[in-house]
C-alpha atoms as a PDB file:
ATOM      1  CA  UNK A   1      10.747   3.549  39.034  1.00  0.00           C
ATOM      2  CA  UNK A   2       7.722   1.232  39.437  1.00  0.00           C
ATOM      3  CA  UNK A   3       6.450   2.770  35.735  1.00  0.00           C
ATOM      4  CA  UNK A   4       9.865   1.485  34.465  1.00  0.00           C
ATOM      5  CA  UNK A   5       9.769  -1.860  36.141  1.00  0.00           C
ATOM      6  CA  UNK A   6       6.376  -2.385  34.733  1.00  0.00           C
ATOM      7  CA  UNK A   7       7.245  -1.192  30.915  1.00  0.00           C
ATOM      8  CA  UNK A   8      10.311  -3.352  31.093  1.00  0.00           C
ATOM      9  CA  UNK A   9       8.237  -6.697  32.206  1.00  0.00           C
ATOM     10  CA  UNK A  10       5.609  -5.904  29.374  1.00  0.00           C
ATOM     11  CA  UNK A  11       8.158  -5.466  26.899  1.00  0.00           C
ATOM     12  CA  UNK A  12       8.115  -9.074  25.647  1.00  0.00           C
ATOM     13  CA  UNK A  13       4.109  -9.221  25.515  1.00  0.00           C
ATOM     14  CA  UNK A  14       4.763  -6.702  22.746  1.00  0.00           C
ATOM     15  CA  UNK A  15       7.514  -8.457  21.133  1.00  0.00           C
ATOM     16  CA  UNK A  16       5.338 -11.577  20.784  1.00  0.00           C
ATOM     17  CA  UNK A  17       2.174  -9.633  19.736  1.00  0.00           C
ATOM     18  CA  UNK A  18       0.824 -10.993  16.098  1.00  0.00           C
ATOM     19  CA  UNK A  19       1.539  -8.940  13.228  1.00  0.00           C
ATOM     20  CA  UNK A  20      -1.401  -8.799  11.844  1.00  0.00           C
ATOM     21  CA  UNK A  21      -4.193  -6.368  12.032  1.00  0.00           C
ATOM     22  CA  UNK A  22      -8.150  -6.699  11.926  1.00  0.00           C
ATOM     23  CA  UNK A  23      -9.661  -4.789   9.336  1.00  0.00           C
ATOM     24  CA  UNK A  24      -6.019  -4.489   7.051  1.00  0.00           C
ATOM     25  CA  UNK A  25      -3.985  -6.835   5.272  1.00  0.00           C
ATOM     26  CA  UNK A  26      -1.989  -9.561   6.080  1.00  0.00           C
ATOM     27  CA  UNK A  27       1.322  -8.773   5.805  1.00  0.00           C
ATOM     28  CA  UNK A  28       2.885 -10.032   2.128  1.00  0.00           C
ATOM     29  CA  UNK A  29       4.973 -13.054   2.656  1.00  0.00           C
ATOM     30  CA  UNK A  30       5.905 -15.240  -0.466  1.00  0.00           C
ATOM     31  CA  UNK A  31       6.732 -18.999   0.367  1.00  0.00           C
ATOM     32  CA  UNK A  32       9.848 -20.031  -2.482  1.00  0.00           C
ATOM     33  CA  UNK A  33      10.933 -22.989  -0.687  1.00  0.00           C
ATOM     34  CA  UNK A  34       8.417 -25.535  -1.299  1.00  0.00           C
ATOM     35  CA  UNK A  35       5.582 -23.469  -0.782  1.00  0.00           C
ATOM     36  CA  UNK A  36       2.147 -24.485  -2.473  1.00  0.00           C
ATOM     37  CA  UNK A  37       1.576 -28.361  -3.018  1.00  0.00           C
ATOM     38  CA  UNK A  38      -0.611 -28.898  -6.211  1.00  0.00           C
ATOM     39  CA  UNK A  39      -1.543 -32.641  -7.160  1.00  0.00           C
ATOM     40  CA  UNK A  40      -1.105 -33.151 -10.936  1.00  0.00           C
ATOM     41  CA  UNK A  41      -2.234 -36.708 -12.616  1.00  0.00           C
ATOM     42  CA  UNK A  42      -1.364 -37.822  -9.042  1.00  0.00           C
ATOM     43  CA  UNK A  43       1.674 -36.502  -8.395  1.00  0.00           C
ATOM     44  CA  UNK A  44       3.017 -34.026  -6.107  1.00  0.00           C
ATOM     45  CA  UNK A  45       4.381 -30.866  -7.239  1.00  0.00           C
ATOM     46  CA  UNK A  46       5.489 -27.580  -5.425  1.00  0.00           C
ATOM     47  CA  UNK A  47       5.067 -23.870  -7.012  1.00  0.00           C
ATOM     48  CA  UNK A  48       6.326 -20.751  -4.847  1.00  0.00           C
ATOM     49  CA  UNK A  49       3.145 -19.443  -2.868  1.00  0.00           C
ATOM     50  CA  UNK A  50       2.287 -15.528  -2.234  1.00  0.00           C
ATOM     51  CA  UNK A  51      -0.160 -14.226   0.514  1.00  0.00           C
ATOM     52  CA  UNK A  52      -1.480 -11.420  -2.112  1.00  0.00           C
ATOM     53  CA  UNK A  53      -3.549 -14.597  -4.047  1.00  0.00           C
ATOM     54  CA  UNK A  54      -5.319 -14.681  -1.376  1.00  0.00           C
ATOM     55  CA  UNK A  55      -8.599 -12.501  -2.946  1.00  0.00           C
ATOM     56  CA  UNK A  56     -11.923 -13.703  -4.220  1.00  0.00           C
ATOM     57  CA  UNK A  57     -13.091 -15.811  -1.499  1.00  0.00           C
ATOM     58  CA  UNK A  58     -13.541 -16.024   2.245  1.00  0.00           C
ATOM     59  CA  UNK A  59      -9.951 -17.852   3.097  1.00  0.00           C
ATOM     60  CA  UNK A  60      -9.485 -19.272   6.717  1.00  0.00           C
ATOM     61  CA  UNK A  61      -5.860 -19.631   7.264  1.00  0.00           C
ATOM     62  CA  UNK A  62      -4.417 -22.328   9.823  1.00  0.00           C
ATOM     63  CA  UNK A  63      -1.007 -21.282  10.322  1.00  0.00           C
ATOM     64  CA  UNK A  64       0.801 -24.132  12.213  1.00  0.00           C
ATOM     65  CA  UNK A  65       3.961 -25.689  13.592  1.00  0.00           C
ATOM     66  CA  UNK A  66       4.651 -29.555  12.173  1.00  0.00           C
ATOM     67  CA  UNK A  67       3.659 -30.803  15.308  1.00  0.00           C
ATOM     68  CA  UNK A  68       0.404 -33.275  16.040  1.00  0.00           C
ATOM     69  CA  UNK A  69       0.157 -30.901  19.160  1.00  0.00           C
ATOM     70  CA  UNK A  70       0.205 -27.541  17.259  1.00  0.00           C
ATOM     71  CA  UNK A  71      -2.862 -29.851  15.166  1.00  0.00           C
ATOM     72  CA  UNK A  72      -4.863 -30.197  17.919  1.00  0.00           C
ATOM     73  CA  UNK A  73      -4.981 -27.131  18.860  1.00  0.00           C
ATOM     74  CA  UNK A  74      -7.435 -25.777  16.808  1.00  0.00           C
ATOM     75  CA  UNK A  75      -9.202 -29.137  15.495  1.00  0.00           C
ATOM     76  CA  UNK A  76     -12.725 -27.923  16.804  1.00  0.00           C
ATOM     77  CA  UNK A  77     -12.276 -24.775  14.491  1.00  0.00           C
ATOM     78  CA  UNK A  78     -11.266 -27.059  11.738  1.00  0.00           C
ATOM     79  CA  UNK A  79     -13.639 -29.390  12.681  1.00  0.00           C
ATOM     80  CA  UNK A  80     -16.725 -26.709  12.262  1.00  0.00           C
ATOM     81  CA  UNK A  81     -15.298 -25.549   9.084  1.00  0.00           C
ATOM     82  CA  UNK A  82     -16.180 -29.238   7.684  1.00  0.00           C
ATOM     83  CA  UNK A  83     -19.485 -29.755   9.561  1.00  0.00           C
ATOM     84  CA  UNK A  84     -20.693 -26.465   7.517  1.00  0.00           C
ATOM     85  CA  UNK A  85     -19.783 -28.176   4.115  1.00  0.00           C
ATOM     86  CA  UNK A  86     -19.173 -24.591   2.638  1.00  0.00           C
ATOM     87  CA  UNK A  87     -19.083 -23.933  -1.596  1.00  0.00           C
ATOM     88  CA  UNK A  88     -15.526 -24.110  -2.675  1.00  0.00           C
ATOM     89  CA  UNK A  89     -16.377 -21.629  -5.200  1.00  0.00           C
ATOM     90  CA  UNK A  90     -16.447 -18.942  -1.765  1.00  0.00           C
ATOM     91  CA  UNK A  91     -14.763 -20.247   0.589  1.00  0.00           C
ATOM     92  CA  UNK A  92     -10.925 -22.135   1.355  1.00  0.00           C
ATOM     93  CA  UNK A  93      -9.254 -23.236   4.111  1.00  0.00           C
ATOM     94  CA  UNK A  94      -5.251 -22.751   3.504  1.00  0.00           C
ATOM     95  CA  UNK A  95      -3.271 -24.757   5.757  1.00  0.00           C
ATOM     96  CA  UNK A  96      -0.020 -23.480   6.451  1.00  0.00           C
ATOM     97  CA  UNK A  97       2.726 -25.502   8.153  1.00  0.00           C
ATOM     98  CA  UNK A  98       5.903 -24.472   9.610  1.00  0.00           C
ATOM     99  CA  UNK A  99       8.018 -27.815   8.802  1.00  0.00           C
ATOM    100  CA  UNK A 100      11.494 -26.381  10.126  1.00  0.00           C
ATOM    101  CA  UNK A 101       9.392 -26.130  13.500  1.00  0.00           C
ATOM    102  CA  UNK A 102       8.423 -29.858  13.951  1.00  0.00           C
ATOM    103  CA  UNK A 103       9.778 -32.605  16.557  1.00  0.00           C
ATOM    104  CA  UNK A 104      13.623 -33.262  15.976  1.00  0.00           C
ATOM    105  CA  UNK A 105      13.380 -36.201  13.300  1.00  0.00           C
ATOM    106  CA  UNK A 106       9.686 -35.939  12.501  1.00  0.00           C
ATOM    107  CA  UNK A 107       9.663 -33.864   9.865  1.00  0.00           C
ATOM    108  CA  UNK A 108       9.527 -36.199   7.198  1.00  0.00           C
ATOM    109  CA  UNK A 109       6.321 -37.448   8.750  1.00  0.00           C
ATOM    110  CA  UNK A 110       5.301 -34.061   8.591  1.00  0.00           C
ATOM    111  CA  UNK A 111       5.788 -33.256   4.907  1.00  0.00           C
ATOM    112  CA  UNK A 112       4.685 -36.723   3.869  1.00  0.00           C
ATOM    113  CA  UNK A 113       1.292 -36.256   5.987  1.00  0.00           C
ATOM    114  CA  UNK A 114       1.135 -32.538   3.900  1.00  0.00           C
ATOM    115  CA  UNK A 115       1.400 -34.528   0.595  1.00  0.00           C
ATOM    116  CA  UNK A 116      -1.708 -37.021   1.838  1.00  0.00           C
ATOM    117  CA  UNK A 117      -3.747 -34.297   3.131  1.00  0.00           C
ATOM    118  CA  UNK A 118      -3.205 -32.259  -0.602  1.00  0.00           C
ATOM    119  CA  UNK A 119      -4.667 -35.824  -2.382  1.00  0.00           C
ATOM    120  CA  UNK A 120      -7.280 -36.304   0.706  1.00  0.00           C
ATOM    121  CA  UNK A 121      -8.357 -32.858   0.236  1.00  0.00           C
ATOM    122  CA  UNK A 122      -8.335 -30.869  -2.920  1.00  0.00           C
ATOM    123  CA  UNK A 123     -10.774 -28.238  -2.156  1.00  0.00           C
ATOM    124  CA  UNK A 124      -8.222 -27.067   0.795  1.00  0.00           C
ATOM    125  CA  UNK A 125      -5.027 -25.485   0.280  1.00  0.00           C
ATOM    126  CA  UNK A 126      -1.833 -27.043   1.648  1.00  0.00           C
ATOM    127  CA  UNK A 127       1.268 -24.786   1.703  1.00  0.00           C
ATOM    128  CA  UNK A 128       4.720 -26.055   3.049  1.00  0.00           C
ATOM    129  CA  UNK A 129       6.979 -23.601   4.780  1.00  0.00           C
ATOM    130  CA  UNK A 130      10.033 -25.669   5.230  1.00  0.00           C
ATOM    131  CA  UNK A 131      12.209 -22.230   6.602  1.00  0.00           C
ATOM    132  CA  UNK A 132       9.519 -20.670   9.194  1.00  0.00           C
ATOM    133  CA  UNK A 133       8.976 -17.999   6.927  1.00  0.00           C
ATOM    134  CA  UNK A 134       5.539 -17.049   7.925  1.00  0.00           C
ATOM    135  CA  UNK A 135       5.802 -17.656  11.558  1.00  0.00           C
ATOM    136  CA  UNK A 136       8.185 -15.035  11.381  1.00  0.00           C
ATOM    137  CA  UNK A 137       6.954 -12.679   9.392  1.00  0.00           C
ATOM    138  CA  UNK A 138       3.401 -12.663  11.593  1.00  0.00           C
ATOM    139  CA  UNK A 139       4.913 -12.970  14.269  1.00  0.00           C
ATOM    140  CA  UNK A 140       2.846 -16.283  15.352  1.00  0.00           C
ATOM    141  CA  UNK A 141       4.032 -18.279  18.299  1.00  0.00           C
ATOM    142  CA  UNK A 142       6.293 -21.283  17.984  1.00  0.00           C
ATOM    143  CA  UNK A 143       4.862 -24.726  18.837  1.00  0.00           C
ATOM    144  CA  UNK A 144       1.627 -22.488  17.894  1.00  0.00           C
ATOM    145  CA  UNK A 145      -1.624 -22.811  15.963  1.00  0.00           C
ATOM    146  CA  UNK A 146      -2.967 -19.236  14.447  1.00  0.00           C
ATOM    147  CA  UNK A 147      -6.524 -18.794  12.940  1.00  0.00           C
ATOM    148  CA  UNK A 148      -6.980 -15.927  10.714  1.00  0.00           C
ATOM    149  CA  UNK A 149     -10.079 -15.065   8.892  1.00  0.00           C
ATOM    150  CA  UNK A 150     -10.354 -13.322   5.429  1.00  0.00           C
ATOM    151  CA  UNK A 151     -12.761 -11.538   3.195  1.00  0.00           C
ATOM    152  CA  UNK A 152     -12.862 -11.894  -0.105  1.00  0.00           C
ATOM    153  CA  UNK A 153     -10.781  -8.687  -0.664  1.00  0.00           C
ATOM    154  CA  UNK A 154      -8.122 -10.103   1.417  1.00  0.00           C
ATOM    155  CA  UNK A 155      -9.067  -8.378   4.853  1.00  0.00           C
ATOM    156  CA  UNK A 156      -8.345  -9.268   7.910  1.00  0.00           C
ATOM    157  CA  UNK A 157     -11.869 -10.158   9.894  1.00  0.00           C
ATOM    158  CA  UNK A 158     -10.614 -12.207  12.408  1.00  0.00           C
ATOM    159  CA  UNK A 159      -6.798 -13.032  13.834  1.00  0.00           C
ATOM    160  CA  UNK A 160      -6.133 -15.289  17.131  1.00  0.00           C
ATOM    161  CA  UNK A 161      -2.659 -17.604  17.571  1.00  0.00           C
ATOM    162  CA  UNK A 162      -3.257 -19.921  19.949  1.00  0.00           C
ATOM    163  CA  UNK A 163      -6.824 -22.127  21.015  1.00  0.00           C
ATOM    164  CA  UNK A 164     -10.417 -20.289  20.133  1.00  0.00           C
ATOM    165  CA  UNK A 165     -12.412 -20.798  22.653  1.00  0.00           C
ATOM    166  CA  UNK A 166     -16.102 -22.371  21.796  1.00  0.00           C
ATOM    167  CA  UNK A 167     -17.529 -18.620  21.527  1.00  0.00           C
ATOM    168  CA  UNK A 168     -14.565 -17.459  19.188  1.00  0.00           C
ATOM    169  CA  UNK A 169     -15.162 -20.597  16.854  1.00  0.00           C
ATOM    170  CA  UNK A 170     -18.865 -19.440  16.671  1.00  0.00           C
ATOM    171  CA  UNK A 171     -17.503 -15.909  15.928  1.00  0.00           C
ATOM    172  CA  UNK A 172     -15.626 -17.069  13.027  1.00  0.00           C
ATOM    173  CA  UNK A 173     -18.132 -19.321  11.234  1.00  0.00           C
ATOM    174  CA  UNK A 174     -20.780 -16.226  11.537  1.00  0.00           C
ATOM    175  CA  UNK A 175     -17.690 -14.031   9.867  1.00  0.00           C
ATOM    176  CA  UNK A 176     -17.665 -16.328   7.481  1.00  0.00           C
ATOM    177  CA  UNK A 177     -21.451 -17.185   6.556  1.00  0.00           C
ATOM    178  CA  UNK A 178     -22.062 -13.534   6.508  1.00  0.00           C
ATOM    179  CA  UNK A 179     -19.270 -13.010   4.109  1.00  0.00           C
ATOM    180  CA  UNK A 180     -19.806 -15.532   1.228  1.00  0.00           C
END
Protein backbone atom coordinates (compact mmCIF):
# COMPACT_ATOMS: atom_id res chain seq x y z
CA UNK A 1 0.00 0.00 0.00
CA UNK A 2 2.78 2.44 0.99
CA UNK A 3 4.58 1.38 -2.66
CA UNK A 4 1.25 2.58 -4.21
CA UNK A 5 0.91 5.73 -2.22
CA UNK A 6 4.39 6.60 -3.15
CA UNK A 7 4.06 5.76 -7.14
CA UNK A 8 0.84 7.70 -7.13
CA UNK A 9 2.53 11.03 -5.46
CA UNK A 10 5.51 10.70 -8.01
CA UNK A 11 3.31 10.37 -10.81
CA UNK A 12 3.23 14.08 -11.70
CA UNK A 13 7.20 14.48 -11.32
CA UNK A 14 7.06 12.23 -14.38
CA UNK A 15 4.39 13.97 -16.14
CA UNK A 16 6.36 17.24 -15.92
CA UNK A 17 9.76 15.61 -16.76
CA UNK A 18 11.41 17.42 -20.06
CA UNK A 19 11.19 15.64 -23.18
CA UNK A 20 14.27 15.82 -24.20
CA UNK A 21 17.19 13.56 -23.90
CA UNK A 22 21.10 14.14 -23.49
CA UNK A 23 23.03 12.60 -26.05
CA UNK A 24 19.71 12.32 -28.78
CA UNK A 25 17.73 14.71 -30.56
CA UNK A 26 15.46 17.21 -29.75
CA UNK A 27 12.27 16.25 -30.50
CA UNK A 28 11.05 17.79 -34.20
CA UNK A 29 8.70 20.61 -33.64
CA UNK A 30 7.98 23.04 -36.63
CA UNK A 31 6.79 26.64 -35.55
CA UNK A 32 3.96 27.77 -38.65
CA UNK A 33 2.46 30.45 -36.72
CA UNK A 34 4.84 33.20 -36.78
CA UNK A 35 7.74 31.26 -36.12
CA UNK A 36 11.26 32.66 -37.27
CA UNK A 37 11.61 36.60 -37.37
CA UNK A 38 14.10 37.59 -40.21
CA UNK A 39 14.86 41.47 -40.67
CA UNK A 40 14.83 42.34 -44.41
CA UNK A 41 15.88 46.11 -45.59
CA UNK A 42 14.52 46.79 -42.06
CA UNK A 43 11.54 45.23 -41.92
CA UNK A 44 10.12 42.45 -40.06
CA UNK A 45 9.13 39.35 -41.64
CA UNK A 46 8.06 35.83 -40.30
CA UNK A 47 8.94 32.34 -42.17
CA UNK A 48 7.67 28.94 -40.49
CA UNK A 49 10.69 27.63 -38.27
CA UNK A 50 11.75 23.73 -37.91
CA UNK A 51 13.95 22.30 -35.02
CA UNK A 52 15.76 19.87 -37.73
CA UNK A 53 17.81 23.35 -39.08
CA UNK A 54 19.24 23.27 -36.22
CA UNK A 55 22.83 21.46 -37.58
CA UNK A 56 26.19 22.99 -38.32
CA UNK A 57 26.88 24.87 -35.28
CA UNK A 58 26.87 24.72 -31.51
CA UNK A 59 23.09 26.23 -30.93
CA UNK A 60 22.10 27.24 -27.28
CA UNK A 61 18.42 27.32 -27.14
CA UNK A 62 16.50 29.64 -24.53
CA UNK A 63 13.14 28.34 -24.56
CA UNK A 64 10.93 30.87 -22.64
CA UNK A 65 7.52 32.08 -21.51
CA UNK A 66 6.72 36.02 -22.63
CA UNK A 67 7.25 36.99 -19.29
CA UNK A 68 10.21 39.57 -17.93
CA UNK A 69 10.27 36.91 -15.05
CA UNK A 70 10.69 33.76 -17.25
CA UNK A 71 13.80 36.46 -18.72
CA UNK A 72 15.44 36.64 -15.73
CA UNK A 73 15.67 33.51 -15.08
CA UNK A 74 18.44 32.53 -16.93
CA UNK A 75 20.09 36.10 -17.69
CA UNK A 76 23.52 34.98 -16.09
CA UNK A 77 23.57 32.07 -18.73
CA UNK A 78 22.72 34.56 -21.35
CA UNK A 79 24.80 36.92 -19.91
CA UNK A 80 28.10 34.49 -20.20
CA UNK A 81 27.13 33.58 -23.63
CA UNK A 82 27.90 37.44 -24.55
CA UNK A 83 30.92 37.96 -22.24
CA UNK A 84 32.59 34.98 -24.43
CA UNK A 85 31.96 36.98 -27.74
CA UNK A 86 31.78 33.53 -29.61
CA UNK A 87 32.23 33.31 -33.87
CA UNK A 88 28.82 33.38 -35.35
CA UNK A 89 30.13 31.23 -37.98
CA UNK A 90 30.00 28.21 -34.84
CA UNK A 91 27.97 29.16 -32.59
CA UNK A 92 23.94 30.72 -32.12
CA UNK A 93 21.89 31.43 -29.50
CA UNK A 94 18.03 30.77 -30.63
CA UNK A 95 15.66 32.40 -28.46
CA UNK A 96 12.45 30.87 -28.29
CA UNK A 97 9.39 32.53 -26.75
CA UNK A 98 6.15 31.16 -25.80
CA UNK A 99 3.90 34.44 -26.53
CA UNK A 100 0.41 32.66 -25.79
CA UNK A 101 2.12 32.19 -22.22
CA UNK A 102 2.76 35.91 -21.30
CA UNK A 103 0.92 38.28 -18.63
CA UNK A 104 -2.87 38.76 -19.61
CA UNK A 105 -2.54 41.97 -21.94
CA UNK A 106 1.23 42.02 -22.30
CA UNK A 107 1.71 40.23 -25.10
CA UNK A 108 1.98 42.83 -27.50
CA UNK A 109 4.89 44.11 -25.46
CA UNK A 110 6.16 40.83 -25.81
CA UNK A 111 6.16 40.38 -29.59
CA UNK A 112 7.12 43.99 -30.15
CA UNK A 113 10.28 43.52 -27.69
CA UNK A 114 10.94 40.05 -30.08
CA UNK A 115 10.92 42.36 -33.19
CA UNK A 116 13.67 44.89 -31.35
CA UNK A 117 15.74 42.18 -30.08
CA UNK A 118 15.78 40.51 -34.03
CA UNK A 119 17.17 44.32 -35.27
CA UNK A 120 19.37 44.64 -31.85
CA UNK A 121 20.74 41.33 -32.52
CA UNK A 122 21.23 39.68 -35.83
CA UNK A 123 23.75 37.14 -35.03
CA UNK A 124 20.97 35.51 -32.53
CA UNK A 125 17.98 33.80 -33.58
CA UNK A 126 14.54 35.01 -32.47
CA UNK A 127 11.63 32.58 -33.01
CA UNK A 128 7.96 33.49 -31.98
CA UNK A 129 5.70 30.73 -30.78
CA UNK A 130 2.47 32.55 -30.51
CA UNK A 131 0.41 28.86 -29.75
CA UNK A 132 2.89 27.21 -27.01
CA UNK A 133 3.88 24.83 -29.44
CA UNK A 134 7.24 23.99 -28.13
CA UNK A 135 6.52 24.20 -24.51
CA UNK A 136 4.37 21.47 -25.23
CA UNK A 137 5.99 19.41 -27.27
CA UNK A 138 9.26 19.39 -24.66
CA UNK A 139 7.43 19.32 -22.17
CA UNK A 140 9.11 22.62 -20.53
CA UNK A 141 7.45 24.23 -17.58
CA UNK A 142 5.03 27.11 -17.88
CA UNK A 143 6.10 30.52 -16.53
CA UNK A 144 9.57 28.60 -17.28
CA UNK A 145 12.99 29.31 -18.76
CA UNK A 146 14.76 26.00 -20.44
CA UNK A 147 18.49 25.94 -21.53
CA UNK A 148 19.41 23.35 -23.95
CA UNK A 149 22.75 22.87 -25.46
CA UNK A 150 23.55 21.52 -29.01
CA UNK A 151 26.32 20.12 -31.10
CA UNK A 152 26.77 20.83 -34.31
CA UNK A 153 25.01 17.57 -35.42
CA UNK A 154 22.03 18.60 -33.56
CA UNK A 155 22.70 16.59 -30.21
CA UNK A 156 21.57 17.11 -27.19
CA UNK A 157 24.76 18.01 -24.72
CA UNK A 158 23.08 19.70 -22.19
CA UNK A 159 19.08 20.14 -21.17
CA UNK A 160 17.87 22.00 -17.78
CA UNK A 161 14.21 24.04 -17.54
CA UNK A 162 14.36 26.13 -14.90
CA UNK A 163 17.61 28.43 -13.20
CA UNK A 164 21.41 26.91 -13.81
CA UNK A 165 23.06 27.28 -11.03
CA UNK A 166 26.70 29.15 -11.28
CA UNK A 167 28.41 25.55 -11.73
CA UNK A 168 25.83 24.46 -14.51
CA UNK A 169 26.46 27.85 -16.44
CA UNK A 170 30.24 26.94 -16.28
CA UNK A 171 29.23 23.43 -17.52
CA UNK A 172 27.62 24.77 -20.50
CA UNK A 173 30.15 27.35 -21.75
CA UNK A 174 32.96 24.40 -21.43
CA UNK A 175 30.25 22.21 -23.66
CA UNK A 176 30.33 24.74 -25.80
CA UNK A 177 34.13 25.91 -26.17
CA UNK A 178 35.01 22.33 -26.50
CA UNK A 179 32.56 21.89 -29.26
CA UNK A 180 33.23 24.72 -31.80
Amino acid sequence: MRALLLIMAMLPLFANALAITTGAKLPTIQVNSSGFITVVNDEIQYQAWDSNSLNGKVYLIQAMAGRTSAKEINAPMIEAVKQAKLSSDQYQTVTIVNTSDAVFGTSGFVKSKLKNNAKDFPNAAFIQDDKGQVTKKWKLAKKSNAIILLDKQGNVLFAKDGALNAQEIEEVMSLIKSNI
